[in-house]
C-alpha atoms as a PDB file:
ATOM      1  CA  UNK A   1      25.106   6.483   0.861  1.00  0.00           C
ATOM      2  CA  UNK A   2      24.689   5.980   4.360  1.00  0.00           C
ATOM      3  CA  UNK A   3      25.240   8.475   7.408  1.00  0.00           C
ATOM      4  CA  UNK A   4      23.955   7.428  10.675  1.00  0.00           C
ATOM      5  CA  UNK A   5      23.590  10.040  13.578  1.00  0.00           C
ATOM      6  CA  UNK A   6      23.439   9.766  17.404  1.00  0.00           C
ATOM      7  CA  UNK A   7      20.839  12.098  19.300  1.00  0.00           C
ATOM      8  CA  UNK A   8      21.040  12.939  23.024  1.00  0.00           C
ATOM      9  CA  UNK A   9      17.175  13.795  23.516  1.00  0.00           C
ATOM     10  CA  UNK A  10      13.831  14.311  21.972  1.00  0.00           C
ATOM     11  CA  UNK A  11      14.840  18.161  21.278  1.00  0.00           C
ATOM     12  CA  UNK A  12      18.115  16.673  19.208  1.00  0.00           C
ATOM     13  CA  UNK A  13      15.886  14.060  16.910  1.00  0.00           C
ATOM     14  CA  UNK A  14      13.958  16.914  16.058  1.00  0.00           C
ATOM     15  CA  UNK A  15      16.698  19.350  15.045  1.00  0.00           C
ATOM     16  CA  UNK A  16      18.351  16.685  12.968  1.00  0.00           C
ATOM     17  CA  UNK A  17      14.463  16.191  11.107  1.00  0.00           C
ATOM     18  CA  UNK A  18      14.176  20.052  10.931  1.00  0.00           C
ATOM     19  CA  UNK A  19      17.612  20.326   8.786  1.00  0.00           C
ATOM     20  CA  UNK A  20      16.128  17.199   6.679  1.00  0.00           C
ATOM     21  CA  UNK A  21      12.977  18.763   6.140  1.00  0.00           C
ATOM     22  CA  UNK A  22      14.602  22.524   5.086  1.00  0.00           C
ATOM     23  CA  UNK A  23      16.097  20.438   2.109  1.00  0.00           C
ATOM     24  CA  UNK A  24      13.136  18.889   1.206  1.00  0.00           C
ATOM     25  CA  UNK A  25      10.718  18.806  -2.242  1.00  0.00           C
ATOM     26  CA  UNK A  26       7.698  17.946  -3.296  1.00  0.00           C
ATOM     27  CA  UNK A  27       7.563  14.238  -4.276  1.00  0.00           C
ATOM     28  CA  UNK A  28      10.158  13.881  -2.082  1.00  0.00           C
ATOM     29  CA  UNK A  29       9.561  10.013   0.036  1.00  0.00           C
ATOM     30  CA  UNK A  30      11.010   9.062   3.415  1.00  0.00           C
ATOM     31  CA  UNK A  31      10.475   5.668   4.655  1.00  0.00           C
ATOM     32  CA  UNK A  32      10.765   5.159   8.442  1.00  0.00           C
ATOM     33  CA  UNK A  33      11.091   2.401  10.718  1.00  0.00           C
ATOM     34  CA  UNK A  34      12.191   1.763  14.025  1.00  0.00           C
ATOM     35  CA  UNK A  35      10.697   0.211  17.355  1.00  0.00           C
ATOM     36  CA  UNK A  36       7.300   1.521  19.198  1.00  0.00           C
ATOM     37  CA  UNK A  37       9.041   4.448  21.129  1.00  0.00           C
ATOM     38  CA  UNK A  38      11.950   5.106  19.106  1.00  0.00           C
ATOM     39  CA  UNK A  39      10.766   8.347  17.728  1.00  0.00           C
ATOM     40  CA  UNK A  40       9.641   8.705  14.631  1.00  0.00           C
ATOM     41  CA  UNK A  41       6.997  10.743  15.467  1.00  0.00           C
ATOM     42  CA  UNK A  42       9.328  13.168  17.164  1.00  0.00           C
ATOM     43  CA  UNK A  43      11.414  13.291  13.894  1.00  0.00           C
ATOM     44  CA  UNK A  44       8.555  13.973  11.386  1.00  0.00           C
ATOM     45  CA  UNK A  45       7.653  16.689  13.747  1.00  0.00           C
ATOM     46  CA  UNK A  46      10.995  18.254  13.111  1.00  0.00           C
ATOM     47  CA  UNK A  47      10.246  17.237   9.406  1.00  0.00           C
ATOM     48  CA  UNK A  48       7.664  19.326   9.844  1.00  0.00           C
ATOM     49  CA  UNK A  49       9.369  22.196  11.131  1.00  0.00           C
ATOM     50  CA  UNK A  50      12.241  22.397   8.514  1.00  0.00           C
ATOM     51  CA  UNK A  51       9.053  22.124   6.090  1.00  0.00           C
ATOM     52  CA  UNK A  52       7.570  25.477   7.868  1.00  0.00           C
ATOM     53  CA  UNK A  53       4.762  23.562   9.170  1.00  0.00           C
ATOM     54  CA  UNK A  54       4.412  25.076  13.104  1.00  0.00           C
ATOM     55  CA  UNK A  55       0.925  23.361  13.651  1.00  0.00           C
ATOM     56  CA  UNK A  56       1.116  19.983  16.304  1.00  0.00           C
ATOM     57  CA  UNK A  57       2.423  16.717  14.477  1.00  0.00           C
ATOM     58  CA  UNK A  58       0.028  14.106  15.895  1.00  0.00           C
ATOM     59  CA  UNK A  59       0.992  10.161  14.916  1.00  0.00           C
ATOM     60  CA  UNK A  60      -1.158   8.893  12.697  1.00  0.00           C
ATOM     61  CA  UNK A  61      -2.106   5.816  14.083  1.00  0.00           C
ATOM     62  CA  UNK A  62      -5.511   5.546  13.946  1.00  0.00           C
ATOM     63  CA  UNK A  63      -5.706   8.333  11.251  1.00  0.00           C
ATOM     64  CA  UNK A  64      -3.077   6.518   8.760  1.00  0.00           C
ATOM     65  CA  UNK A  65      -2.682   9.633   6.609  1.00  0.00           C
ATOM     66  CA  UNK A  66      -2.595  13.397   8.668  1.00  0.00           C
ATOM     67  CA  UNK A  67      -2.050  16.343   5.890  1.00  0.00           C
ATOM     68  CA  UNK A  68      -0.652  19.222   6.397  1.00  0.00           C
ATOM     69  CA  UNK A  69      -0.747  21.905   5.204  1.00  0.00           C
ATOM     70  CA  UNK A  70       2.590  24.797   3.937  1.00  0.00           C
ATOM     71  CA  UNK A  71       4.136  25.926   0.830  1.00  0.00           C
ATOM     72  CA  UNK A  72       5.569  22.501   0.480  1.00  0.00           C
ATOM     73  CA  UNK A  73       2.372  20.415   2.299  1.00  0.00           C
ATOM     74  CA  UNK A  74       3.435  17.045   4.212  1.00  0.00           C
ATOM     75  CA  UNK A  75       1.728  13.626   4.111  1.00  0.00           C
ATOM     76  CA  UNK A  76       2.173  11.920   7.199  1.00  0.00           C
ATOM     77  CA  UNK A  77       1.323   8.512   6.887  1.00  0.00           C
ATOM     78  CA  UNK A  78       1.439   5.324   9.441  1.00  0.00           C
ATOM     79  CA  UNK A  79       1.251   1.664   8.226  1.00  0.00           C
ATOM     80  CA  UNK A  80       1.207  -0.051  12.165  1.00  0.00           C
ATOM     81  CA  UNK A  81      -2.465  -0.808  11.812  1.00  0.00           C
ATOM     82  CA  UNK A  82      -2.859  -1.527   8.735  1.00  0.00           C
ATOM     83  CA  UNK A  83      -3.764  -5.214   7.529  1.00  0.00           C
ATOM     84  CA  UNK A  84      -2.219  -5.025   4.128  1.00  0.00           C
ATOM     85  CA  UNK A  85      -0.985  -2.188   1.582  1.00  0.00           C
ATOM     86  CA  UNK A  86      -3.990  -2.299   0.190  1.00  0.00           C
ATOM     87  CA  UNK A  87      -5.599  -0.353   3.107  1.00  0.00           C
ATOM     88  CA  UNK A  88      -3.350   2.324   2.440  1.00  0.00           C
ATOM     89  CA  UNK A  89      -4.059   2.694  -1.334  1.00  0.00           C
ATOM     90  CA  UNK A  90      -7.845   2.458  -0.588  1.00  0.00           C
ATOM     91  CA  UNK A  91      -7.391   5.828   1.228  1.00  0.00           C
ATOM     92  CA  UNK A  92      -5.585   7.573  -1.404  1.00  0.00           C
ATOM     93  CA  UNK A  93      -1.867   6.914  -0.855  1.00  0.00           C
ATOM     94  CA  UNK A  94      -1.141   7.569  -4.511  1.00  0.00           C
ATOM     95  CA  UNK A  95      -3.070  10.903  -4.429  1.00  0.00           C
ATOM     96  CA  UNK A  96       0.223  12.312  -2.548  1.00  0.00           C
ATOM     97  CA  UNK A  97       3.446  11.332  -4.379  1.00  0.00           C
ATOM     98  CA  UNK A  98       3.368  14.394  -6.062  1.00  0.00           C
ATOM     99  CA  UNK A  99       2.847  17.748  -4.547  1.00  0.00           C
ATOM    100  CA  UNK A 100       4.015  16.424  -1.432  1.00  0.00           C
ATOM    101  CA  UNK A 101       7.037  15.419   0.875  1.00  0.00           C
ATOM    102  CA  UNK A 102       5.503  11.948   2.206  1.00  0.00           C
ATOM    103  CA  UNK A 103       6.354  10.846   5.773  1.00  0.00           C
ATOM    104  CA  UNK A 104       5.880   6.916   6.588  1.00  0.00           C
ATOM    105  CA  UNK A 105       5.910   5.486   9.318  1.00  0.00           C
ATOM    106  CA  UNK A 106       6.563   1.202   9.411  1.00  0.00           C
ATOM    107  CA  UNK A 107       7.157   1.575   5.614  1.00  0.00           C
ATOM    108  CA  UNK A 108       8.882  -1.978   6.344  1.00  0.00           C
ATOM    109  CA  UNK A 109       5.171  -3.006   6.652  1.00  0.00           C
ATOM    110  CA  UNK A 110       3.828  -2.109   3.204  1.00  0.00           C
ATOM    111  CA  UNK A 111       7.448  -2.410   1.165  1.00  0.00           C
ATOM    112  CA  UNK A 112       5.819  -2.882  -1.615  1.00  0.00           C
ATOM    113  CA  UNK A 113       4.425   0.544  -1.974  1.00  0.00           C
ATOM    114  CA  UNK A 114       8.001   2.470  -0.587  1.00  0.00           C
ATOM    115  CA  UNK A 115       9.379   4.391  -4.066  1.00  0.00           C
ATOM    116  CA  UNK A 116      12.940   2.536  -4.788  1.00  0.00           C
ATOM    117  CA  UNK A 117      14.531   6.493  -4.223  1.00  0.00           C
ATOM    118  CA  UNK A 118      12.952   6.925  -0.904  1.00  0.00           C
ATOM    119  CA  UNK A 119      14.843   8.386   1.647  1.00  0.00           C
ATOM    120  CA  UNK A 120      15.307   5.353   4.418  1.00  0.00           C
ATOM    121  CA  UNK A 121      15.335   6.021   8.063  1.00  0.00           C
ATOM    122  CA  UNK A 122      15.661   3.598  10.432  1.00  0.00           C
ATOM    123  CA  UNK A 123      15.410   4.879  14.578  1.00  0.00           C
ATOM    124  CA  UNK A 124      17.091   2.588  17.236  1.00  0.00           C
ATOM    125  CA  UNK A 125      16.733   3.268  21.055  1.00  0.00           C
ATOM    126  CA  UNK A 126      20.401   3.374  22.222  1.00  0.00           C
ATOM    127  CA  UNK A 127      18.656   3.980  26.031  1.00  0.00           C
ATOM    128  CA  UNK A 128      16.149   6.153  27.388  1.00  0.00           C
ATOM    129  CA  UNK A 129      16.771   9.542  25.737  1.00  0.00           C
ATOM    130  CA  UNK A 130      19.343   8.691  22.957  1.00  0.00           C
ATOM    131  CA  UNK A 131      18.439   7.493  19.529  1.00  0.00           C
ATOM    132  CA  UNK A 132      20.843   6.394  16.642  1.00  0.00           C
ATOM    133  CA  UNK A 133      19.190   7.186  13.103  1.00  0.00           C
ATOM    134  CA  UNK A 134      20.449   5.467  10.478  1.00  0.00           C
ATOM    135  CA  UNK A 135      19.827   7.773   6.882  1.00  0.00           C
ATOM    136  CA  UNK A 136      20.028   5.686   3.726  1.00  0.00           C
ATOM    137  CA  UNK A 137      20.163   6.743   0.180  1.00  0.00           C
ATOM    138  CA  UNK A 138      19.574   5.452  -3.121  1.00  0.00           C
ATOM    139  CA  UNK A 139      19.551   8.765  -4.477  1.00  0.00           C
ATOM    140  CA  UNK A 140      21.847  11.128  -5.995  1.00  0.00           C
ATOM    141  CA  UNK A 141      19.694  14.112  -4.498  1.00  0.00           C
ATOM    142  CA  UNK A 142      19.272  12.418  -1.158  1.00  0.00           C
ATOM    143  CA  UNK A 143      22.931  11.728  -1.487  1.00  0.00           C
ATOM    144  CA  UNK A 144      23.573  15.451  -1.798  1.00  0.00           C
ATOM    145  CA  UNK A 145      21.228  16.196   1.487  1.00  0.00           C
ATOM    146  CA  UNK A 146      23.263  13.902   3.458  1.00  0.00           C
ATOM    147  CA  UNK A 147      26.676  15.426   2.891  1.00  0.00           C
ATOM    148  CA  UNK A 148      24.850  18.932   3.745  1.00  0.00           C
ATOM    149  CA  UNK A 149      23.403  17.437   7.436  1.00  0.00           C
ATOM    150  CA  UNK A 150      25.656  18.441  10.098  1.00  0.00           C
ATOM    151  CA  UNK A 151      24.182  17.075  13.530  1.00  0.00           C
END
């Protein structure tokens, strides 16, 4: 299933990741991509925020993996830098498909490690301020998320 959603501004892209991230579980796996600037950052943040998480979402560049902690704790992870997936799995990337929802960011850049149920999200910059995110599904319970998302 695909839905694809057009947001106006910053606050928008991270309302629509705030009513993802209210439906989400642990174990749960979205793969983003999109251009530098697109906002993916912004949209984990709202992640974050549906996941009750109120602390700063910081991309993790330089990082790769920020944790955070809630009831239902978030992995945010970020492939840009990396040389390989096997930079990602040296630093524990299996250590949080369970327990966690897992945010990341160029997943196109390590396929090989994206769960075939992950969540797919793909940002384009329509201009300045508006974004269209495309959601795609592979899932029968992502499918069911997607009919609930109003934005």
């Amino acid at each position: 299933m695909d839905r694809i959603f057009e947001t106006a501004n910053t606050n928008e892209t991270q309302e629509l990741g705030k009513a993802l991230g209210k439906r989400l579980k642990p174990g749960d796996f979205l793969a983003l991509t999109g251009d530098l600037g697109a906002g993916k950052t912004a949209f984990t943040a709202g992640i974050a925020r549906g996941l009750g998480i109120e602390e700063d979402i910081t991309s993790p560049t330089f990082t790769i993996i920020n944790q955070y902690e809630a009831k239902i704790p978030l992995a945010h992870m970020d492939a840009y830098r990396l040389n390989g997936p096997e930079e990602l799995e040296n630093i524990g990337y299996y250590d949080y498909l369970e327990g966690f929802v897992v945010v990341l960011e160029w997943a196109d850049r390590v396929e090989c490690l994206v769960p075939e149920d992950a969540l797919r999200i793909d940002i384009a910059v329509l201009d300045e301020n508006r974004r269209s995110i495309r959601i795609h599904s592979q899932s029968p319970k992502f499918d069911k998320i997607l009919q609930e998302l109003n934005a």
